[in-house]
Protein backbone atom coordinates (compact mmCIF):
# COMPACT_ATOMS: atom_id res chain seq x y z
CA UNK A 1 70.71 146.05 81.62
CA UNK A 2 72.55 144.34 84.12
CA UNK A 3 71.04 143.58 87.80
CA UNK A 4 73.20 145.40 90.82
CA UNK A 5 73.82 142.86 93.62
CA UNK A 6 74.99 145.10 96.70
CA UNK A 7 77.26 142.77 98.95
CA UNK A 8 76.51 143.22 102.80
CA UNK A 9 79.85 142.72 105.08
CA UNK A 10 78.55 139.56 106.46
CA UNK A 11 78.10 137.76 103.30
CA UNK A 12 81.81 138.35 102.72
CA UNK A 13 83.12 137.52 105.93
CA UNK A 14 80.58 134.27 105.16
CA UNK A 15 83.52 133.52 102.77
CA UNK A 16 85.93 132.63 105.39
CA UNK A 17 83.65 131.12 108.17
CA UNK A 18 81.48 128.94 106.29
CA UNK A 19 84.35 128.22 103.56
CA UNK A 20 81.39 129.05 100.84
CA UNK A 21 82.06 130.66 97.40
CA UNK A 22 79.79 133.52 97.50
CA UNK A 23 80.77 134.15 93.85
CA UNK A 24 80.03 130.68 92.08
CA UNK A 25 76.96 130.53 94.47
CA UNK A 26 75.71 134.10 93.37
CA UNK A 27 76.58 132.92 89.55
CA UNK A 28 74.29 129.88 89.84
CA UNK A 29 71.20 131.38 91.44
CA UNK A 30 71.00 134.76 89.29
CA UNK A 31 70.63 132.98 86.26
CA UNK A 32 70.44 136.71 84.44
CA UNK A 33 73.28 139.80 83.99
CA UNK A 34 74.15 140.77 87.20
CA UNK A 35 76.98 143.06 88.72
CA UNK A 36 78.45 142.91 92.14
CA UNK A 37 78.92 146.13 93.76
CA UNK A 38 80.98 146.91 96.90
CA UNK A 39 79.31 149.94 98.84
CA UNK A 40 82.05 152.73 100.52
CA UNK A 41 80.13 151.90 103.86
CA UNK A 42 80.91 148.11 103.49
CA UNK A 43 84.60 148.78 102.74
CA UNK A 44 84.63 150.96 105.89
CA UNK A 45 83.06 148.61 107.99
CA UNK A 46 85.80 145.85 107.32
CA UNK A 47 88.94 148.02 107.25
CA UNK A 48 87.31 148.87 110.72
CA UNK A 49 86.65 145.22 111.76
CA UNK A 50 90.65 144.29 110.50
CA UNK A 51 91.63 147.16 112.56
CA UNK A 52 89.76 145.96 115.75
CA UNK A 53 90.29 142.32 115.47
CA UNK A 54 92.87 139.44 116.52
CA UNK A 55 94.16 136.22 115.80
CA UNK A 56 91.62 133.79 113.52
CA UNK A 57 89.11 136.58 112.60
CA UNK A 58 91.85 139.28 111.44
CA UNK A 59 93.18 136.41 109.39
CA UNK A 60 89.61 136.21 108.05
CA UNK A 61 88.72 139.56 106.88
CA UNK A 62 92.52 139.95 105.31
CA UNK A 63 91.82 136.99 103.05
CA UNK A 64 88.25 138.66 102.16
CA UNK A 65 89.92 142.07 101.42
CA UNK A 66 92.46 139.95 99.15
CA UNK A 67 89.85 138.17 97.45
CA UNK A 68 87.47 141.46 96.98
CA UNK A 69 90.76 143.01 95.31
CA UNK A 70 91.26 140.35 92.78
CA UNK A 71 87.05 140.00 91.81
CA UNK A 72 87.42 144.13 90.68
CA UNK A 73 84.24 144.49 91.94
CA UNK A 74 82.61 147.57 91.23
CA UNK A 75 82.53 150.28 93.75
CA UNK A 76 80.01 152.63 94.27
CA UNK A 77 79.77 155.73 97.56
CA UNK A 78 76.94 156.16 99.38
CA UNK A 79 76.56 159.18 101.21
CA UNK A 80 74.07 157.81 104.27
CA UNK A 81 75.35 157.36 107.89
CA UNK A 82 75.07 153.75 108.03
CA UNK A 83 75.67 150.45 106.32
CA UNK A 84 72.19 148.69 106.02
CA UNK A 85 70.66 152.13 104.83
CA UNK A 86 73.28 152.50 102.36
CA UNK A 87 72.49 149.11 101.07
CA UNK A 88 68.70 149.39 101.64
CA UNK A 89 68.69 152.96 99.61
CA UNK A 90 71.53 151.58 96.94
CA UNK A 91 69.05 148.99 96.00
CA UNK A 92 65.69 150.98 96.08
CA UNK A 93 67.40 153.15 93.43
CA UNK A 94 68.52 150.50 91.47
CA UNK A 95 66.06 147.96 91.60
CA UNK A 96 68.54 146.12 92.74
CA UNK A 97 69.35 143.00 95.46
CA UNK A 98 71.31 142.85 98.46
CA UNK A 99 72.88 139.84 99.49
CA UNK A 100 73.44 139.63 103.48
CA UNK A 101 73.05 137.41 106.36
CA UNK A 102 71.06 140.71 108.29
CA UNK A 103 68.19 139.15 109.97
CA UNK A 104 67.41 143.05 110.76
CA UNK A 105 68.41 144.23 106.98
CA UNK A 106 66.28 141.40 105.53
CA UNK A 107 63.00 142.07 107.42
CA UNK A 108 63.55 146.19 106.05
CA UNK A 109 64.34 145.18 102.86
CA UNK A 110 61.22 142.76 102.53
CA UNK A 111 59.10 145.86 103.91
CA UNK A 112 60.06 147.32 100.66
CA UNK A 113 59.82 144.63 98.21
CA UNK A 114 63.60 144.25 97.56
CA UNK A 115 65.19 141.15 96.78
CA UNK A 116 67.42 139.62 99.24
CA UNK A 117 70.05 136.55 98.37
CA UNK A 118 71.08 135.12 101.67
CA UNK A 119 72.88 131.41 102.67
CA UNK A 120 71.30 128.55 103.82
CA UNK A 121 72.71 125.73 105.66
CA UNK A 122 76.30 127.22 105.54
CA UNK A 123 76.54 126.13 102.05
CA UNK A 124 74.26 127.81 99.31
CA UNK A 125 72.78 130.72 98.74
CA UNK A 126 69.33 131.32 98.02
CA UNK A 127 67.25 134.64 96.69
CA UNK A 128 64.39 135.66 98.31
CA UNK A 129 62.07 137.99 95.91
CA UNK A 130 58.81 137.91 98.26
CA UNK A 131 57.73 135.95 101.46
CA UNK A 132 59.51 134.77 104.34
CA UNK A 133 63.03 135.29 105.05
């Protein structure tokens, strides 16, 4: 059975500001099967953020959306009211892991024991099963 990896907005937009790979990065630290999944609420969130921004950022989160289109990463709806519950939820159910840059989504996801995979140093990407985020 493959692991669900539940991609928080930041980590994508990390894509474009940190010039990082999320995908090779998330391929060499989850050295087991793994699926990416692209919550409803996280799609919202950046068609909302494209709508709102300007300049250097719009540019941004239009070559995320591109490069989310092309990875066919599997989508999945969540019915809560906000983004880091969706996730949070998503990943209790699943036994999942959430990759994001959250300080406030890590330190609720720890609370509950769920894995995080967050960057480090603008460059890698680390997972985080227990202890200090």
């Amino acid at each position: 059975m493959k692991t669900k990896i539940f991609l928080d907005t930041n980590v994508l937009l990390a894509i474009s500001q940190f010039n990082i790979d999320i995908f090779s990065e998330i391929d060499r630290v989850c050295d087991f099967s793994h699926e990416l999944i692209l919550l409803n609420k996280v799609e919202e969130e950046l068609t909302t953020l494209f709508e709102e921004s300007t300049g250097r950022m719009k540019q941004s989160i239009k070559l995320v959306i591109s490069i989310i289109n092309t990875k066919n990463l599997k989508k999945m709806k969540s019915l809560d009211w906000d983004t880091d519950t969706a996730l949070l939820n998503a990943a209790k159910e699943s036994t999942g892991i959430v990759a994001t840059q959250d300080k406030g989504l890590k330190d609720r996801l720890r609370e509950q024991h769920i894995p995080v995979l967050t960057i480090r140093q603008k460059k890698y990407m680390v997972l985080i099963k227990e202890g200090k985020i």
